[in-house]
C-alpha atoms as a PDB file:
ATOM      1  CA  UNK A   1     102.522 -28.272 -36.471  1.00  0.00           C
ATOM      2  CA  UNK A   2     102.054 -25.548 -39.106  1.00  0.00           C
ATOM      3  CA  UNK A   3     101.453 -22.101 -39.002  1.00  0.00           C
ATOM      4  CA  UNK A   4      98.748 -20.889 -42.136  1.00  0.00           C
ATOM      5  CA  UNK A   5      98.019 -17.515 -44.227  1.00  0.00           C
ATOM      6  CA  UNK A   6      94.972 -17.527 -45.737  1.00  0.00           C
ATOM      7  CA  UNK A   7      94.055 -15.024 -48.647  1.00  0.00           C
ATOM      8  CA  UNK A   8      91.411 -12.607 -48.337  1.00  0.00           C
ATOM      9  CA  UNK A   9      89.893 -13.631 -51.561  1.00  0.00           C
ATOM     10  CA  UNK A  10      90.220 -17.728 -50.700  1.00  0.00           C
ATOM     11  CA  UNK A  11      88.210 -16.927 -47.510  1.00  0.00           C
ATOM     12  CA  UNK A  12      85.666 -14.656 -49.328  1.00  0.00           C
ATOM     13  CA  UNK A  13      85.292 -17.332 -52.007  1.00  0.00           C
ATOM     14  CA  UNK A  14      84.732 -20.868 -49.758  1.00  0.00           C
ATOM     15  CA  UNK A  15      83.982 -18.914 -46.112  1.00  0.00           C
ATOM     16  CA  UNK A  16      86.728 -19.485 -42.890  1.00  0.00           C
ATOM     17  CA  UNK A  17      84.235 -23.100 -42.392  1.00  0.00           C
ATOM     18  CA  UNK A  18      85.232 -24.703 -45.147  1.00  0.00           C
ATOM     19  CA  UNK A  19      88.824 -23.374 -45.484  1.00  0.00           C
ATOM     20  CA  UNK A  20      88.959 -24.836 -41.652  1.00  0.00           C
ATOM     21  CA  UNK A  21      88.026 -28.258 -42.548  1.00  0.00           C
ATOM     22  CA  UNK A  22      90.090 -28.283 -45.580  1.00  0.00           C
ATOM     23  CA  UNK A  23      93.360 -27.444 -43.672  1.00  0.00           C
ATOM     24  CA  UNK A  24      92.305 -29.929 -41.519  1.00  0.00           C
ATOM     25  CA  UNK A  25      92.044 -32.854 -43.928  1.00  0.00           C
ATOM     26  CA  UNK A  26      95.105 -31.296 -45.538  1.00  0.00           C
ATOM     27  CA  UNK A  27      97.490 -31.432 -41.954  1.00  0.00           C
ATOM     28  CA  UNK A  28      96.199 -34.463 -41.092  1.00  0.00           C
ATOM     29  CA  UNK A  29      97.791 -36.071 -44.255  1.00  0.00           C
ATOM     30  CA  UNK A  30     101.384 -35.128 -42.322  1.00  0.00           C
ATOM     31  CA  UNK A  31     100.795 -36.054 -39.044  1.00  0.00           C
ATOM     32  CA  UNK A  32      98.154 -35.994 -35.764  1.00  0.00           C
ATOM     33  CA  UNK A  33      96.605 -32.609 -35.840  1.00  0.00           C
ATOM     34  CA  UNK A  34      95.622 -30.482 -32.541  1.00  0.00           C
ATOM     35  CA  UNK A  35      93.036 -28.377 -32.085  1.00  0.00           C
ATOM     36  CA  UNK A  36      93.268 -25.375 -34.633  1.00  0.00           C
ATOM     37  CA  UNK A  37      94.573 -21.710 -32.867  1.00  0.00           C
ATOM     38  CA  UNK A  38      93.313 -18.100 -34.609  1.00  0.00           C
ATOM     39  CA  UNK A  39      96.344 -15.994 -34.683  1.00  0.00           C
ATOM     40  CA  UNK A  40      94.495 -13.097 -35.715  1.00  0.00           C
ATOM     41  CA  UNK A  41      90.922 -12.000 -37.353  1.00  0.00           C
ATOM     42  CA  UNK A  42      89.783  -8.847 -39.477  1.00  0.00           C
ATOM     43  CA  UNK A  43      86.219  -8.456 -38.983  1.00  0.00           C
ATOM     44  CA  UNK A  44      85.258  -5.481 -41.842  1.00  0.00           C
ATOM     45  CA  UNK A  45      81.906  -4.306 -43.294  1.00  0.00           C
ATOM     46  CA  UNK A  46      81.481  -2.753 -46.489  1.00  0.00           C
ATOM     47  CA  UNK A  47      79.333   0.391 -46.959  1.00  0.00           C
ATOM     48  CA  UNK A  48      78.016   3.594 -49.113  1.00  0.00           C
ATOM     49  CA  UNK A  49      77.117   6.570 -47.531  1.00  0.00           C
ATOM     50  CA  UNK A  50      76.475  10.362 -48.405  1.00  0.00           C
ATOM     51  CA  UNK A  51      78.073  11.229 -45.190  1.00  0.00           C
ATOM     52  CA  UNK A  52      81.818  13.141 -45.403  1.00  0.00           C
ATOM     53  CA  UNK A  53      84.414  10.939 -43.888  1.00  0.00           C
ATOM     54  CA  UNK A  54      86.474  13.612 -42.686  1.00  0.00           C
ATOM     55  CA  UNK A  55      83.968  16.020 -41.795  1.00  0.00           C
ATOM     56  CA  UNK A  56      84.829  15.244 -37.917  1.00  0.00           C
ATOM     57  CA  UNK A  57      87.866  16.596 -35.864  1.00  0.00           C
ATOM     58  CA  UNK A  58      89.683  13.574 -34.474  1.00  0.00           C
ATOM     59  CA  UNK A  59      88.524  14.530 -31.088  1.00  0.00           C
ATOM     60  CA  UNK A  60      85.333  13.252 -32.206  1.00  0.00           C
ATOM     61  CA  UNK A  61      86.924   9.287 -31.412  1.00  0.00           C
ATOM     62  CA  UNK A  62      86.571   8.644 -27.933  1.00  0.00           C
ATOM     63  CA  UNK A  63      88.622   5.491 -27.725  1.00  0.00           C
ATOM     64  CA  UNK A  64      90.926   3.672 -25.526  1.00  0.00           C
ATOM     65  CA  UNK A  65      93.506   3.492 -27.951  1.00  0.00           C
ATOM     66  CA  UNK A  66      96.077   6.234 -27.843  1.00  0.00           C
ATOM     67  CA  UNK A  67      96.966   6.944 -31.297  1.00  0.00           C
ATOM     68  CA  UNK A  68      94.294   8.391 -34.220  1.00  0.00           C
ATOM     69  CA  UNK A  69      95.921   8.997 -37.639  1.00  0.00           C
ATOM     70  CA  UNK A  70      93.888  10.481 -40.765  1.00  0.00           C
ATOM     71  CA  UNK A  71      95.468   9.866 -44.162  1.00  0.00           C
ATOM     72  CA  UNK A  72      95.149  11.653 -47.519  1.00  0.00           C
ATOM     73  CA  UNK A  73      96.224  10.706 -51.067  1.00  0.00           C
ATOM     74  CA  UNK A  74      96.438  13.998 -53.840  1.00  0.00           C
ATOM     75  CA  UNK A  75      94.273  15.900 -51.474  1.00  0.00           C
ATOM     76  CA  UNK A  76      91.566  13.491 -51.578  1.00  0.00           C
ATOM     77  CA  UNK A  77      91.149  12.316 -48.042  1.00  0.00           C
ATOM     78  CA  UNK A  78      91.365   8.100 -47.833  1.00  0.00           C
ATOM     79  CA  UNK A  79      90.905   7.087 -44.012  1.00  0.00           C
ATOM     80  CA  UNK A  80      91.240   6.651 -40.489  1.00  0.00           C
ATOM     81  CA  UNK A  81      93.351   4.352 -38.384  1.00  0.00           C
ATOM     82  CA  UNK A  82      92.975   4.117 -34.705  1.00  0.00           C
ATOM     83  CA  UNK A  83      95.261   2.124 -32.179  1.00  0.00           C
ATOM     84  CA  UNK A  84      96.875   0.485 -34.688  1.00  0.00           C
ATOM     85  CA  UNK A  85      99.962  -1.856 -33.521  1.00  0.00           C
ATOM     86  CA  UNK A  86      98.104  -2.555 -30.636  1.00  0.00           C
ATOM     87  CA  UNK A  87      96.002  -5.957 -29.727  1.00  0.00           C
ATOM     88  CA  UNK A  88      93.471  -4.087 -31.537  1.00  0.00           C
ATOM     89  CA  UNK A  89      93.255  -1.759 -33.990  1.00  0.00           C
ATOM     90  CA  UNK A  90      90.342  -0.104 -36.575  1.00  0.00           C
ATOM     91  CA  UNK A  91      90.799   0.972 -40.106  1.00  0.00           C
ATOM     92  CA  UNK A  92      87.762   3.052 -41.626  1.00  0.00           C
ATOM     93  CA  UNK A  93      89.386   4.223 -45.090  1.00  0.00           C
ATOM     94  CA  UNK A  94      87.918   4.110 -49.275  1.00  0.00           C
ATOM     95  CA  UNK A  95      88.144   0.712 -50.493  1.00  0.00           C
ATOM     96  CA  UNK A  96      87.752   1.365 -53.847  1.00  0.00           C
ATOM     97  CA  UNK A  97      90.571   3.433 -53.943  1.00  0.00           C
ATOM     98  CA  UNK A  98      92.161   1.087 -52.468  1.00  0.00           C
ATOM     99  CA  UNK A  99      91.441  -1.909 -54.777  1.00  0.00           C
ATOM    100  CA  UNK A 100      92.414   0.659 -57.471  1.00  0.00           C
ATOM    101  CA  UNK A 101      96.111   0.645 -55.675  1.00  0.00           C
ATOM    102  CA  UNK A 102      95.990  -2.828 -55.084  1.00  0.00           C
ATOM    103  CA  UNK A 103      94.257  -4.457 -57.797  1.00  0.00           C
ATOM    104  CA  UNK A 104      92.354  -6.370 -55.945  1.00  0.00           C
ATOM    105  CA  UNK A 105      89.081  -6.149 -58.270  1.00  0.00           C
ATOM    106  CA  UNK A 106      87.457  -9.768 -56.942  1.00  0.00           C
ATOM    107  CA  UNK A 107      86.185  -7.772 -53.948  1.00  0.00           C
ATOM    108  CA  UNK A 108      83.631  -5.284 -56.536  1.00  0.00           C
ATOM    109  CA  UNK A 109      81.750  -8.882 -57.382  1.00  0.00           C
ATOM    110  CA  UNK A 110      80.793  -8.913 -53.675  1.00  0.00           C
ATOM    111  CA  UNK A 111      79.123  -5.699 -54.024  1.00  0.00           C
ATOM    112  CA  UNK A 112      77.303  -6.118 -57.306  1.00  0.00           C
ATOM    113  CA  UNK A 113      75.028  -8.454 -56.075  1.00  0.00           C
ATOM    114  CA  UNK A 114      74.518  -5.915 -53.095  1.00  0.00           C
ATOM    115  CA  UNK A 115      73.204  -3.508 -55.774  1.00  0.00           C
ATOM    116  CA  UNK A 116      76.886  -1.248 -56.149  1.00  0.00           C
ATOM    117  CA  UNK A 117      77.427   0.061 -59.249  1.00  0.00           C
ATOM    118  CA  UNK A 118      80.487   1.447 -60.750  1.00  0.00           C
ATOM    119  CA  UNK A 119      81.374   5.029 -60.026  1.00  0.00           C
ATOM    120  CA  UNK A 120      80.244   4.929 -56.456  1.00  0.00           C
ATOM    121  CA  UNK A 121      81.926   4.962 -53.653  1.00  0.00           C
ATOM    122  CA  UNK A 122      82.171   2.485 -50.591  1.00  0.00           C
ATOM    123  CA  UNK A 123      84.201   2.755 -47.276  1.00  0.00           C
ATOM    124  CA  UNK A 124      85.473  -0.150 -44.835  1.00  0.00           C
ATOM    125  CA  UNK A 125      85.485  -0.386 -41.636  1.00  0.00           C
ATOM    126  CA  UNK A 126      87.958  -3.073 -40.156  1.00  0.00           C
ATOM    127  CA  UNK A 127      89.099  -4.208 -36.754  1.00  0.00           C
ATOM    128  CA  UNK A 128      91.555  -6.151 -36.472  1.00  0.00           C
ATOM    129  CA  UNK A 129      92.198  -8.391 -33.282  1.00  0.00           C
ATOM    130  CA  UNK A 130      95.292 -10.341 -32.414  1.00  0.00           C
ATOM    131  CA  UNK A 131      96.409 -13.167 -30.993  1.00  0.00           C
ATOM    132  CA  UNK A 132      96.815 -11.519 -26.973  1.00  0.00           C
ATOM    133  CA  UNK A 133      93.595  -9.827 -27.277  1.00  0.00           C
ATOM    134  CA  UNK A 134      91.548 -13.112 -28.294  1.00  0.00           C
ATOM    135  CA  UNK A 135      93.368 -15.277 -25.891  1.00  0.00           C
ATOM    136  CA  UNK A 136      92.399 -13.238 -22.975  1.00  0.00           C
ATOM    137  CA  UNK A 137      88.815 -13.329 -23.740  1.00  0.00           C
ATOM    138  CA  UNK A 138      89.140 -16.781 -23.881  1.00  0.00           C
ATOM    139  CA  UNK A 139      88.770 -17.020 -28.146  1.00  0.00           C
ATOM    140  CA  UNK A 140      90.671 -19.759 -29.065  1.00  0.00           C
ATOM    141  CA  UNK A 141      89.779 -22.049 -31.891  1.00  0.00           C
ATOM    142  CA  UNK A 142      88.243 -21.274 -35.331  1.00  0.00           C
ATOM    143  CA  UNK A 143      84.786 -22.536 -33.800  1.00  0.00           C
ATOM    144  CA  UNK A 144      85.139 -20.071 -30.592  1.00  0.00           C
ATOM    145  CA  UNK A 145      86.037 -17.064 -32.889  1.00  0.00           C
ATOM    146  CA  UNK A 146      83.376 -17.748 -35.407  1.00  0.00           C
ATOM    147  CA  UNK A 147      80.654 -17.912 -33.058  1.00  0.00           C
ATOM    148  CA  UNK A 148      81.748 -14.599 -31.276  1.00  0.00           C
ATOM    149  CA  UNK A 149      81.443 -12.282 -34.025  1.00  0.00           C
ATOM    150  CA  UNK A 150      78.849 -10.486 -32.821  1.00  0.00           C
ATOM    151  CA  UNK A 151      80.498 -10.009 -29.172  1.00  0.00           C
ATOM    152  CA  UNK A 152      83.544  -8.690 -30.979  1.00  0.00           C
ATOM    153  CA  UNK A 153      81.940  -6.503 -33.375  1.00  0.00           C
ATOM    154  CA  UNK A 154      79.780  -4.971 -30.373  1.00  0.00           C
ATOM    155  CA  UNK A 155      82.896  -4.690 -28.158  1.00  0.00           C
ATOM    156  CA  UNK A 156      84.938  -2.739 -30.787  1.00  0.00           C
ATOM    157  CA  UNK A 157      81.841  -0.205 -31.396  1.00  0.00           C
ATOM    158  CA  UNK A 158      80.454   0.276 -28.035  1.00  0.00           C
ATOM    159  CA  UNK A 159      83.278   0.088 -25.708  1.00  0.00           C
ATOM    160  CA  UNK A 160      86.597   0.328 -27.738  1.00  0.00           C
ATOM    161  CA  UNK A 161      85.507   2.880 -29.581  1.00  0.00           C
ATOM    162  CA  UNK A 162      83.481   5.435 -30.722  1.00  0.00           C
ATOM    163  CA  UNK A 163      82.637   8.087 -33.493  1.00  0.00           C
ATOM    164  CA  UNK A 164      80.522  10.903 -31.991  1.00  0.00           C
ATOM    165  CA  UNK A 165      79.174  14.297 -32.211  1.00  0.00           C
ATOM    166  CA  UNK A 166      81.454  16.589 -29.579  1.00  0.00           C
ATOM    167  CA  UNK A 167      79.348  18.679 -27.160  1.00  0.00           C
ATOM    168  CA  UNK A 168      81.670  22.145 -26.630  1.00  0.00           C
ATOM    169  CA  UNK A 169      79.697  22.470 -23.351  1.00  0.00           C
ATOM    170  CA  UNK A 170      80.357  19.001 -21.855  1.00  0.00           C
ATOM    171  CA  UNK A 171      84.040  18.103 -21.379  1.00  0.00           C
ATOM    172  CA  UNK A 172      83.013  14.590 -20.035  1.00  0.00           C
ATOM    173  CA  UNK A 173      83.512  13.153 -23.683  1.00  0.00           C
ATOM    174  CA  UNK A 174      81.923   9.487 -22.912  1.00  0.00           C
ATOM    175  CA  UNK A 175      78.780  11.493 -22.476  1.00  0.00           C
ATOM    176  CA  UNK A 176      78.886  12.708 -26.178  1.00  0.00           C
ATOM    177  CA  UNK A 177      75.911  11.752 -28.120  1.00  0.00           C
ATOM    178  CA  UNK A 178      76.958   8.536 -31.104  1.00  0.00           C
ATOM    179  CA  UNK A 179      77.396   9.835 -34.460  1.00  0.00           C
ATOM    180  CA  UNK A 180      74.161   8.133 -36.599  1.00  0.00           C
ATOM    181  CA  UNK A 181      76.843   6.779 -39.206  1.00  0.00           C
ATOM    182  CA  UNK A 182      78.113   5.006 -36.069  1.00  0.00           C
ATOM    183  CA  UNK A 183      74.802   3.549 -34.546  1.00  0.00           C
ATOM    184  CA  UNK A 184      74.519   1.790 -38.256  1.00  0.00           C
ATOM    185  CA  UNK A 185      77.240   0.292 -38.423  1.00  0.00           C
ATOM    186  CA  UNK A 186      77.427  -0.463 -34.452  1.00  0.00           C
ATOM    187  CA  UNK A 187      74.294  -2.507 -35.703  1.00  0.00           C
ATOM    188  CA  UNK A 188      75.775  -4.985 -38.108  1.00  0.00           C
ATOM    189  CA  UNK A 189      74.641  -8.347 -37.325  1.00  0.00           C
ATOM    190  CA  UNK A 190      76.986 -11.085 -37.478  1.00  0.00           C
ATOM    191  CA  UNK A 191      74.414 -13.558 -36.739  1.00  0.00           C
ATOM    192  CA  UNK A 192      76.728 -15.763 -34.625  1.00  0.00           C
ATOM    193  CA  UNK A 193      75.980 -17.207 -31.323  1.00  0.00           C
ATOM    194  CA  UNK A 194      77.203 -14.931 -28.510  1.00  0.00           C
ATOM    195  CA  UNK A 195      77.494 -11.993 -28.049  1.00  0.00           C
ATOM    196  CA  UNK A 196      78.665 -10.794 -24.844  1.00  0.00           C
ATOM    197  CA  UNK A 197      82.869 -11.347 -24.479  1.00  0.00           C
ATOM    198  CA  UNK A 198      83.973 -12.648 -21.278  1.00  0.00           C
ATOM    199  CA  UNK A 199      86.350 -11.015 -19.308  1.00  0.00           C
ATOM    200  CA  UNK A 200      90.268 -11.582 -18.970  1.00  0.00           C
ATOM    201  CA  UNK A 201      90.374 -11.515 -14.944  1.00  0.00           C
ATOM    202  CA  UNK A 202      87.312 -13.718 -14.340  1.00  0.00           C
ATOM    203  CA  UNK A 203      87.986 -17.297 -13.108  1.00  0.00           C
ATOM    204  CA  UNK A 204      84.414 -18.229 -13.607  1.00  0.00           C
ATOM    205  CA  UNK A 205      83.348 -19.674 -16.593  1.00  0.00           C
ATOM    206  CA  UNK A 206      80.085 -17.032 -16.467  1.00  0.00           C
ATOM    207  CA  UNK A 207      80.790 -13.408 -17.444  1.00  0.00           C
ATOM    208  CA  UNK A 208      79.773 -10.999 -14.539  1.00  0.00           C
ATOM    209  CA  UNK A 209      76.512  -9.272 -14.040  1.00  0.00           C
ATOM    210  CA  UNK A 210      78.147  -5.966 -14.401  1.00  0.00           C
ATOM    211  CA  UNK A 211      79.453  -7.061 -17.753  1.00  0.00           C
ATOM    212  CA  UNK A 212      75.787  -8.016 -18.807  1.00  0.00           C
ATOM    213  CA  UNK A 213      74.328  -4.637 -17.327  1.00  0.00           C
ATOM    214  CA  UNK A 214      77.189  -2.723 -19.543  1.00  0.00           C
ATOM    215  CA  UNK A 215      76.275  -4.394 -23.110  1.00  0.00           C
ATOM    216  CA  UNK A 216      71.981  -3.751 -21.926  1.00  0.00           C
ATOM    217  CA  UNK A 217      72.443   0.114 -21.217  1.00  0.00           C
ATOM    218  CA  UNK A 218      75.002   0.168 -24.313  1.00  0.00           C
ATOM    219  CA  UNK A 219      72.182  -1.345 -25.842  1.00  0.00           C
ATOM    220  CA  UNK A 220      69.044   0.772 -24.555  1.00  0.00           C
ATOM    221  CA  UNK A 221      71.191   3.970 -25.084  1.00  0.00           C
ATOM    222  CA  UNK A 222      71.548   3.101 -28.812  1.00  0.00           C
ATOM    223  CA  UNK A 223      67.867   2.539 -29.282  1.00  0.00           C
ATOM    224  CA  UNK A 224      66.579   5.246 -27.802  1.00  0.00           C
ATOM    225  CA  UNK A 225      69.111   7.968 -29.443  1.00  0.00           C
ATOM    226  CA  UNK A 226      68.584   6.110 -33.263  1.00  0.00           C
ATOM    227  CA  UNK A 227      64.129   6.664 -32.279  1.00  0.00           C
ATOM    228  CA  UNK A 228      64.554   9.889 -30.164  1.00  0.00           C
ATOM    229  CA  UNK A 229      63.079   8.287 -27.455  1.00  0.00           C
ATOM    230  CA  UNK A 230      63.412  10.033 -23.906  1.00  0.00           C
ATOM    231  CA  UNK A 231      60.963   7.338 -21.600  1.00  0.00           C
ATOM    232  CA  UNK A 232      63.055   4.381 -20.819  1.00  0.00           C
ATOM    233  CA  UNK A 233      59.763   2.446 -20.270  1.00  0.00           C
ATOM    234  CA  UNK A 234      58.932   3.159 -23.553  1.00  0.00           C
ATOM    235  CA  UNK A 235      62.257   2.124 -25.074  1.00  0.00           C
ATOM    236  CA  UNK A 236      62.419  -1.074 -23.039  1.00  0.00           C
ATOM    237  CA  UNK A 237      59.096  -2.233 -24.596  1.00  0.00           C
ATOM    238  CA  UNK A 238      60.129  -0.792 -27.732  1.00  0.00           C
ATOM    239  CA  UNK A 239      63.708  -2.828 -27.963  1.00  0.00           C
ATOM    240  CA  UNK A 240      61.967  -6.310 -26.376  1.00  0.00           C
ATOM    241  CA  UNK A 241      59.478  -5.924 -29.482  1.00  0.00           C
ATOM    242  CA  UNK A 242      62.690  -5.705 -31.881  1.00  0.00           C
ATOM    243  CA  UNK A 243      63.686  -8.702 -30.082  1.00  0.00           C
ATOM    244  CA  UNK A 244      61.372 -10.300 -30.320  1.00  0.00           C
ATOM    245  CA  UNK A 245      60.550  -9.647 -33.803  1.00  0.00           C
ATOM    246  CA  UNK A 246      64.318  -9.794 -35.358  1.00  0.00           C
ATOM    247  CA  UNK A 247      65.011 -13.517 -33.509  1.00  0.00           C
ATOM    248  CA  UNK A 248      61.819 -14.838 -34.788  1.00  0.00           C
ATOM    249  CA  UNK A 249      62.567 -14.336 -38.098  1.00  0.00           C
ATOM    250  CA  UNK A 250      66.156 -15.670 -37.748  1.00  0.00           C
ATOM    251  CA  UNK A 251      64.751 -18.959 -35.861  1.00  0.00           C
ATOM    252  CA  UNK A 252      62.190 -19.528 -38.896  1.00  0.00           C
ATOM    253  CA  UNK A 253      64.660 -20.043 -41.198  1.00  0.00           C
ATOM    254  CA  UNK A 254      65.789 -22.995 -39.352  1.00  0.00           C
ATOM    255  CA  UNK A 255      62.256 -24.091 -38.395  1.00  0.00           C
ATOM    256  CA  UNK A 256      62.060 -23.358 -35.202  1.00  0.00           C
ATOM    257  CA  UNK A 257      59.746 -20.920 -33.688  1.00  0.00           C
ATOM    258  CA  UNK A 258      61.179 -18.565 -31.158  1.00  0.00           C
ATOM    259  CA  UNK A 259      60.453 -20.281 -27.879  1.00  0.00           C
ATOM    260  CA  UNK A 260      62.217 -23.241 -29.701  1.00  0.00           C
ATOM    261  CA  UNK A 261      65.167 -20.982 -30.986  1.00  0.00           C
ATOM    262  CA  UNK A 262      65.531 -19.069 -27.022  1.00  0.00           C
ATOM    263  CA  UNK A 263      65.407 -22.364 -25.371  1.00  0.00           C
ATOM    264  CA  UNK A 264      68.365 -23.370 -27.303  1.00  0.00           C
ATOM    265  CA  UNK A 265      70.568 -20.540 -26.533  1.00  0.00           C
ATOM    266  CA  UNK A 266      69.710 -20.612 -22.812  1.00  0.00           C
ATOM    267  CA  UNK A 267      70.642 -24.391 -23.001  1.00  0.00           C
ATOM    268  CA  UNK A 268      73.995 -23.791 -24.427  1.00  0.00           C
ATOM    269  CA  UNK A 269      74.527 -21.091 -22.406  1.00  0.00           C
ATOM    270  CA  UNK A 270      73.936 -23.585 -19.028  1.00  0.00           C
ATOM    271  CA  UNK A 271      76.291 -25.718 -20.389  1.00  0.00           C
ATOM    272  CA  UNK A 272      78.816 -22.885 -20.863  1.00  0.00           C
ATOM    273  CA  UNK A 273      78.392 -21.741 -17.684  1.00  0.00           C
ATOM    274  CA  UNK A 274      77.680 -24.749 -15.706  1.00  0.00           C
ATOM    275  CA  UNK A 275      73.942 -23.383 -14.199  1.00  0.00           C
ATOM    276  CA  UNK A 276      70.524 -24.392 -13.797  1.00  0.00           C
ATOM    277  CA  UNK A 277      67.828 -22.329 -15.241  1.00  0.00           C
ATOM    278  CA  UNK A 278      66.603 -19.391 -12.766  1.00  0.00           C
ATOM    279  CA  UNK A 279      63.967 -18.485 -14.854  1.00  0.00           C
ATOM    280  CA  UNK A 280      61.971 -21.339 -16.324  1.00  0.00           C
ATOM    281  CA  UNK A 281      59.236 -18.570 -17.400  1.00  0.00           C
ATOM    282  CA  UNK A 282      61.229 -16.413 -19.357  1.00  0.00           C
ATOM    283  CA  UNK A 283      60.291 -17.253 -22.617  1.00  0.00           C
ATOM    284  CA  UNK A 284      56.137 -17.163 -21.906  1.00  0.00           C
ATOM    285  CA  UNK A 285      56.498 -14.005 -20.141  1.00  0.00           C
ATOM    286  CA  UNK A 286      58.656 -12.462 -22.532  1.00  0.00           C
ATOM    287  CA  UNK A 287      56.155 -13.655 -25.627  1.00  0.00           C
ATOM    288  CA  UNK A 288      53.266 -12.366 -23.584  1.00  0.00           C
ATOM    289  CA  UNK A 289      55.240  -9.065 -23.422  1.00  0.00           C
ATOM    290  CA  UNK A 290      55.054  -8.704 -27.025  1.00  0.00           C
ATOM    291  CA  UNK A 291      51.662  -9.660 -27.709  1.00  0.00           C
ATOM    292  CA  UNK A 292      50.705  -7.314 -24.666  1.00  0.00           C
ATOM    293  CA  UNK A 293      52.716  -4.728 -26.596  1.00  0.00           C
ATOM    294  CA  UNK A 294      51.279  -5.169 -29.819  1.00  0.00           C
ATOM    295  CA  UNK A 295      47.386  -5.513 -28.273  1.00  0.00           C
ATOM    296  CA  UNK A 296      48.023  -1.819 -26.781  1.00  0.00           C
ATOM    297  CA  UNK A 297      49.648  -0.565 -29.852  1.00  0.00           C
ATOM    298  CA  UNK A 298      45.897  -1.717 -31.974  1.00  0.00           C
ATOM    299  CA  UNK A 299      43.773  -0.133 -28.714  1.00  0.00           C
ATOM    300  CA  UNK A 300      46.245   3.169 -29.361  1.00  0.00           C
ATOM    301  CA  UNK A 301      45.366   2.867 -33.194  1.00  0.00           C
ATOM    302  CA  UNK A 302      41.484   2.202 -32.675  1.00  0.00           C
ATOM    303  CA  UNK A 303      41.128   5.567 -30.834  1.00  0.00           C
ATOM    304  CA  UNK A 304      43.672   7.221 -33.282  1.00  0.00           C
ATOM    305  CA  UNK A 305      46.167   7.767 -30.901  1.00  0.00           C
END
């Protein structure tokens, strides 16, 4: 029926919700509407840091994409690109030079509040997924894409690519440690609902185990190079307590405590993928890991361990 642009600034103003429903009400005025379609999304993050943005060889991306372009402006170095023109691309470049190019000031009142302040400098990084790439993960409407931020965030920073610190004696280059910078921002969290993508091949509504085991060690790995932990017991307990921790606070602000707040996800999740519940214990035996966790950690402290 119609085919919409919205600004950057209208959607930072009012939020993709409330632009959604107001196209909606809008349409709807010309004729029977169908179920909204997301052409393409630019999920960025805004940030400050003391680290050199071109202090890294290119080599240092391991990526799927094929092409890796730096870009300079006067000498003074202003980005990466990576894959661009493809169903997926990344942008990592200085946004306040380029609001002083563009004009596009409104975006400095988003900082302020953030505690910027003029004179300093702050980098985005931006991925940008298309149409072909969202379809075949099964992204669809506004609703599906909003509620898989975090899946697409942790795709395009754990598998897609990668910023990390080349080994000259390993030429395996997956096996090169993450670049710190890139753990941080790997972390962002979009709060949303899911965040595992499902594959394009699968015919079941459920994504694979192997998919699950993937985003786990991706996750594990992380954790255990950001603490310089080498005991995968230890990190295991170590990330559950973050868990645990992180999704209780998140549940209180909706009242819920976070037996109430897992039992939710692992309903819609059944629904999603059409299953009973395997594990009716998980959330007791996952709250008695923490306070198991946390009874050891006072016995440690006691005997100043």
């Amino acid at each position: 029926m119609a085919y919409v642009q919205v600004s950057a600034e209208y959607l930072a103003h009012k939020g993709p919700e409330v632009i959604g429903k107001e196209l909606q009400e809008l349409l709807s005025e010309l004729g029977p509407v169908s179920t909204n379609t997301v052409s393409r999304i630019d999920l960025a993050a805004d940030f400050s840091t003391p680290v050199v943005m071109d202090s890294w060889h290119r080599s240092a991306w391991v990526t799927r994409a094929t092409e890796i372009h730096s870009y300079a402006k006067d000498q003074n170095f202003t980005g990466w690109t990576v894959g661009m023109g493809g169903v997926i691309g990344c942008r990592l470049y200085d946004k306040v030079q380029e609001i002083i190019n563009t004009g596009k000031s409104w975006v400095m009142n988003q900082w302020i509040p953030k505690g910027w302040k003029p004179g300093e400098s702050v980098w985005r990084l931006e991925f940008e997924f298309k149409r072909d790439f969202l379809k075949a993960r099964r992204l669809r409407s506004l609703d599906e894409v909003l509620a898989n931020l975090n899946g697409l965030w942790t795709y395009a920073t754990t598998e897609w690519l990668r910023l990390t610190i080349p080994c000259d004696g390993d030429k395996t280059r997956t096996r090169w440690p993450t670049h710190s910078l890139w753990i941080a921002l790997a972390s962002v969290d979009w709060e949303s609902r899911d965040s595992v993508l499902l594959d394009k091949c699968s015919n079941a509504s459920n994504p694979t185990e192997l998919r699950l085991i993937t985003v786990v060690l991706g996750a594990l790995t992380s954790y255990m190079a950001m603490h310089g932990i080498d005991n995968r017991a230890e990190a295991i307990d170590g990330l559950v307590s973050k868990l645990y921790e992180h999704y209780s606070t998140i549940a209180s602000k909706d009242g819920l405590s976070f037996e109430e707040y897992l039992r939710r996800r692992i309903d819609a999740k059944v629904r999603n993928f059409n299953t009973g519940l395997v594990a009716p214990g998980l959330v007791d035996n996952l709250k008695q890991d923490f306070h198991d966790q946390e009874a050891d950690k006072y016995r440690k402290a006691s005997r100043g361990q």
